[in-house]
PDB file of N, CA and C in Angstrom:
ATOM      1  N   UNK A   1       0.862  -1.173   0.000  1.00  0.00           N
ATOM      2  CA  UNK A   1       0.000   0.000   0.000  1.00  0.00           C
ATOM      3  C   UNK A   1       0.906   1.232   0.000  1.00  0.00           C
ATOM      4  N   UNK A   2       0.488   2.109  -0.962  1.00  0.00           N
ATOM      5  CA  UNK A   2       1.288   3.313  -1.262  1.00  0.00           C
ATOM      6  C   UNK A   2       1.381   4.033   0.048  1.00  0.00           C
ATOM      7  N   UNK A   3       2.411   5.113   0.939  1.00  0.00           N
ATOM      8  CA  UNK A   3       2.029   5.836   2.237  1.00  0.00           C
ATOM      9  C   UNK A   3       1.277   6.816   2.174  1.00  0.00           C
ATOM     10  N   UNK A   4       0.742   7.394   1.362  1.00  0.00           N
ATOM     11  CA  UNK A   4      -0.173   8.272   1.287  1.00  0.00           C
ATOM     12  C   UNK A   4      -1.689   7.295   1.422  1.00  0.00           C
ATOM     13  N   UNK A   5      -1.672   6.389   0.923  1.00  0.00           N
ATOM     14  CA  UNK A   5      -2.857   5.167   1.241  1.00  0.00           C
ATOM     15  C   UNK A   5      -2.700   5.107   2.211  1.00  0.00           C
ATOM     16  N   UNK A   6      -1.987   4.415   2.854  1.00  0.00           N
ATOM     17  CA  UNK A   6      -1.813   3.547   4.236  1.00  0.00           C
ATOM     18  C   UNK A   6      -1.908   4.962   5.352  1.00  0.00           C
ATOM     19  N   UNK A   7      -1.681   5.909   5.116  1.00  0.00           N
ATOM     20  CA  UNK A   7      -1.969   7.217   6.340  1.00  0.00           C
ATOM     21  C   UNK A   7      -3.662   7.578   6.205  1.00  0.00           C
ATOM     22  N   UNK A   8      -4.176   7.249   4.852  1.00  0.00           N
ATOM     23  CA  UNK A   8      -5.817   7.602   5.192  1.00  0.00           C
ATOM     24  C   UNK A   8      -6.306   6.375   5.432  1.00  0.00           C
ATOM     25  N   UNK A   9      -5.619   4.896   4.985  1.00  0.00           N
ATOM     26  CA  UNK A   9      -6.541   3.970   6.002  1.00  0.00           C
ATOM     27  C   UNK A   9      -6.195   3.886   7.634  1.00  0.00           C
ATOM     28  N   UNK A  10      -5.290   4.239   8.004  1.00  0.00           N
ATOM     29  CA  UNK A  10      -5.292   4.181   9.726  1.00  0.00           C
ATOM     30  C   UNK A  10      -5.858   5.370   9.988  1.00  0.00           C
ATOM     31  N   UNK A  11      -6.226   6.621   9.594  1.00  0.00           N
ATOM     32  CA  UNK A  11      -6.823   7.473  10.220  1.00  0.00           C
ATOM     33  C   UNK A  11      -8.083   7.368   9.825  1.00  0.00           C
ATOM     34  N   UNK A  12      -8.638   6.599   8.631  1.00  0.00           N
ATOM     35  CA  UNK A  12     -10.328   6.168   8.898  1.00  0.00           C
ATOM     36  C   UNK A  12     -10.182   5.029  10.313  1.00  0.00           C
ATOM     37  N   UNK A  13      -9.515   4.069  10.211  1.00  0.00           N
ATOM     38  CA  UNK A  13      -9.224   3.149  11.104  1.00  0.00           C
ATOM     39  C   UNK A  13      -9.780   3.636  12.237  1.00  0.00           C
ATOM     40  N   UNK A  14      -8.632   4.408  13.073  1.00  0.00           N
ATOM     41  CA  UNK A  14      -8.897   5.432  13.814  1.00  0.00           C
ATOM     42  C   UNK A  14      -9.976   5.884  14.174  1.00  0.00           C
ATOM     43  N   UNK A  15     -10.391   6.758  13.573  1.00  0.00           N
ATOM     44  CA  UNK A  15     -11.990   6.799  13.477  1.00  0.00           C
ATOM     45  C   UNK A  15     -13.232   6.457  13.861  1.00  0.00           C
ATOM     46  N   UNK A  16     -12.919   5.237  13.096  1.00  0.00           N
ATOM     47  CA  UNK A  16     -14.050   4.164  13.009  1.00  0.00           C
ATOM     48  C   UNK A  16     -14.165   3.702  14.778  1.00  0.00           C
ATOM     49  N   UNK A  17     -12.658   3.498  15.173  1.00  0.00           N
ATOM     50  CA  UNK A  17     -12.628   2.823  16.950  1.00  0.00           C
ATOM     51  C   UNK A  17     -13.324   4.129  17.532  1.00  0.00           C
ATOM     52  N   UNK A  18     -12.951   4.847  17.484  1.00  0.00           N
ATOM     53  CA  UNK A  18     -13.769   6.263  18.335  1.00  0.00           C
ATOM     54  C   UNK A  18     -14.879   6.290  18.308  1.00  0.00           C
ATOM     55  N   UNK A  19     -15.447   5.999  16.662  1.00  0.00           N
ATOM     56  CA  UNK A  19     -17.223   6.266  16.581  1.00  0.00           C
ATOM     57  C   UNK A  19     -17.683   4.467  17.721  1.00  0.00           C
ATOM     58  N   UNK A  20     -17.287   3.905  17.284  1.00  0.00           N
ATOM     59  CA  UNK A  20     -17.350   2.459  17.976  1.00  0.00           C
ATOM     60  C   UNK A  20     -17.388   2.649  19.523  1.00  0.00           C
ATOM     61  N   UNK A  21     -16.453   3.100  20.274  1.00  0.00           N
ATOM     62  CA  UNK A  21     -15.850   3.389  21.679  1.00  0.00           C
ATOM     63  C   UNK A  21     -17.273   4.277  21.934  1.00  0.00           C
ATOM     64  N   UNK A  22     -17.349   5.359  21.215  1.00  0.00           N
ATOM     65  CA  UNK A  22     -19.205   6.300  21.518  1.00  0.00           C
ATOM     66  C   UNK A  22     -20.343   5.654  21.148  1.00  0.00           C
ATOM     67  N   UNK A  23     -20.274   4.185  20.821  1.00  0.00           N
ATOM     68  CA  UNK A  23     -21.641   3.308  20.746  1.00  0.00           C
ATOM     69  C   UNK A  23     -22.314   4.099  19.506  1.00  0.00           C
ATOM     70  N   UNK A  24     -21.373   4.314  18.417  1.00  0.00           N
ATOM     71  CA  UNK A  24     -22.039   4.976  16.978  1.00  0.00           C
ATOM     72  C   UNK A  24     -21.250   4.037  16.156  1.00  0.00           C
ATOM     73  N   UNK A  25     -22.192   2.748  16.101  1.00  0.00           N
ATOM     74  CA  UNK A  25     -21.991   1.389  14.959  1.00  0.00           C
ATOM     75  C   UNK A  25     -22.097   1.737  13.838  1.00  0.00           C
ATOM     76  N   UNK A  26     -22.673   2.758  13.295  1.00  0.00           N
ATOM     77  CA  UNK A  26     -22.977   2.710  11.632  1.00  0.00           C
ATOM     78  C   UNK A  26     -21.882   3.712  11.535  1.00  0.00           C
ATOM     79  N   UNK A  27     -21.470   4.841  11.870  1.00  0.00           N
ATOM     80  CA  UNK A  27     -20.436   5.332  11.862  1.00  0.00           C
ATOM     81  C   UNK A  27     -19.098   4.848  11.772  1.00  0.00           C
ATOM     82  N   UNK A  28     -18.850   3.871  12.938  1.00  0.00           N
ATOM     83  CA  UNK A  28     -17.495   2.905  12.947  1.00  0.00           C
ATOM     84  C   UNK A  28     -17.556   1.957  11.453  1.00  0.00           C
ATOM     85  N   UNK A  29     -18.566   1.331  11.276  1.00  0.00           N
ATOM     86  CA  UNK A  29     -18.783   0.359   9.926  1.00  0.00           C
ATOM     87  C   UNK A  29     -18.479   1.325   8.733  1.00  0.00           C
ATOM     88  N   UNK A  30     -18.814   2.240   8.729  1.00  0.00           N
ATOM     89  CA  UNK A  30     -18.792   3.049   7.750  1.00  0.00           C
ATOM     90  C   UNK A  30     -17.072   3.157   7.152  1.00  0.00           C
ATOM     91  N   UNK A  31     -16.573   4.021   8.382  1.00  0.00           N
ATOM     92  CA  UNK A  31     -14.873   3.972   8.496  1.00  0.00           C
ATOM     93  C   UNK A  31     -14.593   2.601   8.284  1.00  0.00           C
ATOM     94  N   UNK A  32     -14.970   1.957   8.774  1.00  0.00           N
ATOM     95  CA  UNK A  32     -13.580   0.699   8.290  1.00  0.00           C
ATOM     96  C   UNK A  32     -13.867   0.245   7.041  1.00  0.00           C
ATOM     97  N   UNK A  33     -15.145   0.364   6.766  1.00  0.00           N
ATOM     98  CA  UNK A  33     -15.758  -0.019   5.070  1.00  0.00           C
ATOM     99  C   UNK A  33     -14.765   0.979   4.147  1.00  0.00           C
ATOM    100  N   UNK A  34     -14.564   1.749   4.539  1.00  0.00           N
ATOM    101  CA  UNK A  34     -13.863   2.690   3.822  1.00  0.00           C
ATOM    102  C   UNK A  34     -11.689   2.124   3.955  1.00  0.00           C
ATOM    103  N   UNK A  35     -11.805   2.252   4.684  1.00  0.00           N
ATOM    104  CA  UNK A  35     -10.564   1.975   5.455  1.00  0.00           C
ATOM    105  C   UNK A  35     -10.422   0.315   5.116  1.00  0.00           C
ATOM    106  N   UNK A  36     -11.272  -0.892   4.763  1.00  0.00           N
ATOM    107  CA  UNK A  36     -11.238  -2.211   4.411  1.00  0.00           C
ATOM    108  C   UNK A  36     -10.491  -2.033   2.693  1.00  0.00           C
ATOM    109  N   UNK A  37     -11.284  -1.174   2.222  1.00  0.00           N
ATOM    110  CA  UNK A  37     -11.423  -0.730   0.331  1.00  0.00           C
ATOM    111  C   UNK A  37      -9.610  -0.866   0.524  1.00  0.00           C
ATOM    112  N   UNK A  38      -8.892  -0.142   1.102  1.00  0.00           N
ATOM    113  CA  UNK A  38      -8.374   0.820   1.137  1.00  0.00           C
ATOM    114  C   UNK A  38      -7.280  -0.536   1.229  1.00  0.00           C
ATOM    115  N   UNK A  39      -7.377  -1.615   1.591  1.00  0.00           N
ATOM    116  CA  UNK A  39      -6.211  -2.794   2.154  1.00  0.00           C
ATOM    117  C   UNK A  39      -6.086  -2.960   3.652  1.00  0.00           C
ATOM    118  N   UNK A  40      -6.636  -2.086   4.320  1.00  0.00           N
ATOM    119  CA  UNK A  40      -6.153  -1.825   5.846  1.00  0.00           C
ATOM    120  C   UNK A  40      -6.796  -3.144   6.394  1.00  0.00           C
ATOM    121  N   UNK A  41      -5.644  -4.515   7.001  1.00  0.00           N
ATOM    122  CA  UNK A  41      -6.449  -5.090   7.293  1.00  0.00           C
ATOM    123  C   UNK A  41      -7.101  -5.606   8.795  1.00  0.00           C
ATOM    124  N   UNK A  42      -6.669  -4.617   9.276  1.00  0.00           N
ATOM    125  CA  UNK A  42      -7.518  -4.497  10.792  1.00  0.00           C
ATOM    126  C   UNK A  42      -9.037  -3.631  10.644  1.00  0.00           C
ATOM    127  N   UNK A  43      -8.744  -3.269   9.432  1.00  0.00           N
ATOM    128  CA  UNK A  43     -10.170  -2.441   8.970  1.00  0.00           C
ATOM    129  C   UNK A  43     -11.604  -3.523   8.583  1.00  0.00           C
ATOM    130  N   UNK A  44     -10.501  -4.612   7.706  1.00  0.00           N
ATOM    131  CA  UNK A  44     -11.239  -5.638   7.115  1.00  0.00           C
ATOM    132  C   UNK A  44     -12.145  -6.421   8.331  1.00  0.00           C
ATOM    133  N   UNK A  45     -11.167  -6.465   9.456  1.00  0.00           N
ATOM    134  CA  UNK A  45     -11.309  -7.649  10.327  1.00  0.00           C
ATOM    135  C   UNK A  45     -12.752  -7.028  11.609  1.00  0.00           C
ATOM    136  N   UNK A  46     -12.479  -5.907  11.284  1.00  0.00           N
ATOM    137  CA  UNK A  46     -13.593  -4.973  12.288  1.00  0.00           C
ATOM    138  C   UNK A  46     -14.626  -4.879  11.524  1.00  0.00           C
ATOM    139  N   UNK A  47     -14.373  -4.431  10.052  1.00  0.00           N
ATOM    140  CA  UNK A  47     -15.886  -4.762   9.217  1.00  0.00           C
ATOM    141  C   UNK A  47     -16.437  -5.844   9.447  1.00  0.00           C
ATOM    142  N   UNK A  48     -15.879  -6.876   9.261  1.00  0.00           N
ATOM    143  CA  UNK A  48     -16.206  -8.476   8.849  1.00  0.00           C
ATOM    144  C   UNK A  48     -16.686  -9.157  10.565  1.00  0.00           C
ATOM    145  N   UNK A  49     -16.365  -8.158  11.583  1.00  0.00           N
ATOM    146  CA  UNK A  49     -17.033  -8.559  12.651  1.00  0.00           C
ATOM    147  C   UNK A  49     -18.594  -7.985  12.998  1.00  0.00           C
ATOM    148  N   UNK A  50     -18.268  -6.636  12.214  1.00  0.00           N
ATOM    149  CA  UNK A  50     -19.566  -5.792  12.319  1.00  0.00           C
ATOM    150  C   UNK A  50     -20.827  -6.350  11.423  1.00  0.00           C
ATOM    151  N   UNK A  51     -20.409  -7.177  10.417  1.00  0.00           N
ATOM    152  CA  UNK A  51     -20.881  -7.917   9.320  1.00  0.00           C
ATOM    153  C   UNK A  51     -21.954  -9.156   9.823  1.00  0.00           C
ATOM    154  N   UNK A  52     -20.718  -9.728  10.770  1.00  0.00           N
ATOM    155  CA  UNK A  52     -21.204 -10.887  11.561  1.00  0.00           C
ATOM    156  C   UNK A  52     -22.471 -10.287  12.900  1.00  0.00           C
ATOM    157  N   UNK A  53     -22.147  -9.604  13.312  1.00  0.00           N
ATOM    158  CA  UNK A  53     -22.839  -9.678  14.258  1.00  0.00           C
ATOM    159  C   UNK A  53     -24.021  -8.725  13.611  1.00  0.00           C
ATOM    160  N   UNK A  54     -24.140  -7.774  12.434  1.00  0.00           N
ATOM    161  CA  UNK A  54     -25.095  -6.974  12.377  1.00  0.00           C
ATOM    162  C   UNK A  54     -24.937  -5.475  12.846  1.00  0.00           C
ATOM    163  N   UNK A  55     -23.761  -5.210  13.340  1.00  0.00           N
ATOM    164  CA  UNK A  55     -23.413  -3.970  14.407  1.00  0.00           C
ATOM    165  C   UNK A  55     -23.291  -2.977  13.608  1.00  0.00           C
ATOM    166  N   UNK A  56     -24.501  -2.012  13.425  1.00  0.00           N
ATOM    167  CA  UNK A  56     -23.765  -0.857  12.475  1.00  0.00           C
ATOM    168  C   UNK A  56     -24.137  -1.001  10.837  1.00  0.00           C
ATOM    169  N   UNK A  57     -24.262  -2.322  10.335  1.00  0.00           N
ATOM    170  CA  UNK A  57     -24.858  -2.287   8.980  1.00  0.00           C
ATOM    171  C   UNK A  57     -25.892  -3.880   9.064  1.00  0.00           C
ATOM    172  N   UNK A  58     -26.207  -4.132   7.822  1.00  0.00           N
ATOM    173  CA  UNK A  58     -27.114  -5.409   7.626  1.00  0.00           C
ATOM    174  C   UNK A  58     -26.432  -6.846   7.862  1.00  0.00           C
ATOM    175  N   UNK A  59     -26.823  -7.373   8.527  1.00  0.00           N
ATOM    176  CA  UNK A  59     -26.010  -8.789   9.433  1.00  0.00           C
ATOM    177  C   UNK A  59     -25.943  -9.528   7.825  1.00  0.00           C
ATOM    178  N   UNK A  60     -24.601  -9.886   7.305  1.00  0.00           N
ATOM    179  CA  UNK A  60     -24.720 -10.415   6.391  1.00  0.00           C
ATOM    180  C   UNK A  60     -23.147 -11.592   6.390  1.00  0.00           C
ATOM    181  N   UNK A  61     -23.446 -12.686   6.669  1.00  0.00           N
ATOM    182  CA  UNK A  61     -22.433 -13.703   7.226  1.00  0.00           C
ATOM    183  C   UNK A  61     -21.471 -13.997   5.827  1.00  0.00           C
ATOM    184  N   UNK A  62     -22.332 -13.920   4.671  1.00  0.00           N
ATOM    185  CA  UNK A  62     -21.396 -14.380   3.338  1.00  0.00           C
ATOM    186  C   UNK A  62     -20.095 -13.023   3.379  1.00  0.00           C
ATOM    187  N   UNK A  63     -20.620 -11.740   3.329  1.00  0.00           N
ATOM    188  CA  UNK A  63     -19.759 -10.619   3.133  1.00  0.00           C
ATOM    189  C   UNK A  63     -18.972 -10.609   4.044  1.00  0.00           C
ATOM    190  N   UNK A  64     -19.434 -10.815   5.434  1.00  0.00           N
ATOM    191  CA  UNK A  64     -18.400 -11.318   6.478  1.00  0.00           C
ATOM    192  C   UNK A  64     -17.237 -11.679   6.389  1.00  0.00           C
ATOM    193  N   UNK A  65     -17.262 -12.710   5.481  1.00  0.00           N
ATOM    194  CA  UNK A  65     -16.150 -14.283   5.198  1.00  0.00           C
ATOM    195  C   UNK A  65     -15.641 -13.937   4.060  1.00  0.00           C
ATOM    196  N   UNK A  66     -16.378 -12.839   3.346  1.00  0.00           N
ATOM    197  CA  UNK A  66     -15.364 -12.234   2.181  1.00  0.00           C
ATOM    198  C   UNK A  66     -14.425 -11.236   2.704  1.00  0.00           C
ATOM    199  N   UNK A  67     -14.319 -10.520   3.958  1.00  0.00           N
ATOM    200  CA  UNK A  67     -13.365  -9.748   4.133  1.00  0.00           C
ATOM    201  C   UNK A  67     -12.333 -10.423   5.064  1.00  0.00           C
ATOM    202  N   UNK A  68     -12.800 -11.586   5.417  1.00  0.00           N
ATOM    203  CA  UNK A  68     -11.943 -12.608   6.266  1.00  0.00           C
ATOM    204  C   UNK A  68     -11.134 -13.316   5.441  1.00  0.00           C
ATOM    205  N   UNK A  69     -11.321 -13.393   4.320  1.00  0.00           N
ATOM    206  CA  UNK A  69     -10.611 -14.660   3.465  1.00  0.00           C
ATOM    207  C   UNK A  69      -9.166 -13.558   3.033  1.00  0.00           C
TER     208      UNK A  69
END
């Protein structure tokens, strides 16, 4: 990942834990959805949990396992 990439996916990253930490799920999903695109893959792994459980967007287990793979 180019560093100009990799500095806007950890600061959506970023983000996303803060909106998360203030109990604002669609906010945090949002950032790491953004921040997942992006290669970040602690981004992937927080989407793909938010995925699973429903937290923040539509509980969807296949898309889940696509950002896990």
């Amino acid at each position: 990942m180019a560093p100009t990439r990799q500095r806007e996916a950890v600061a959506l990253y970023n983000e996303g834990v803060e909106h998360h930490e203030a109990g604002r799920r669609e906010e945090a999903a949002r950032c790491w959805r953004k921040a997942a695109r992006l290669g970040l893959m602690q981004a992937q792994h927080n989407l793909g949990k938010c995925l699973r459980k429903g937290e923040g967007v539509r509980k969807d287990l296949v898309e889940a396992a696509e950002w896990w793979a």
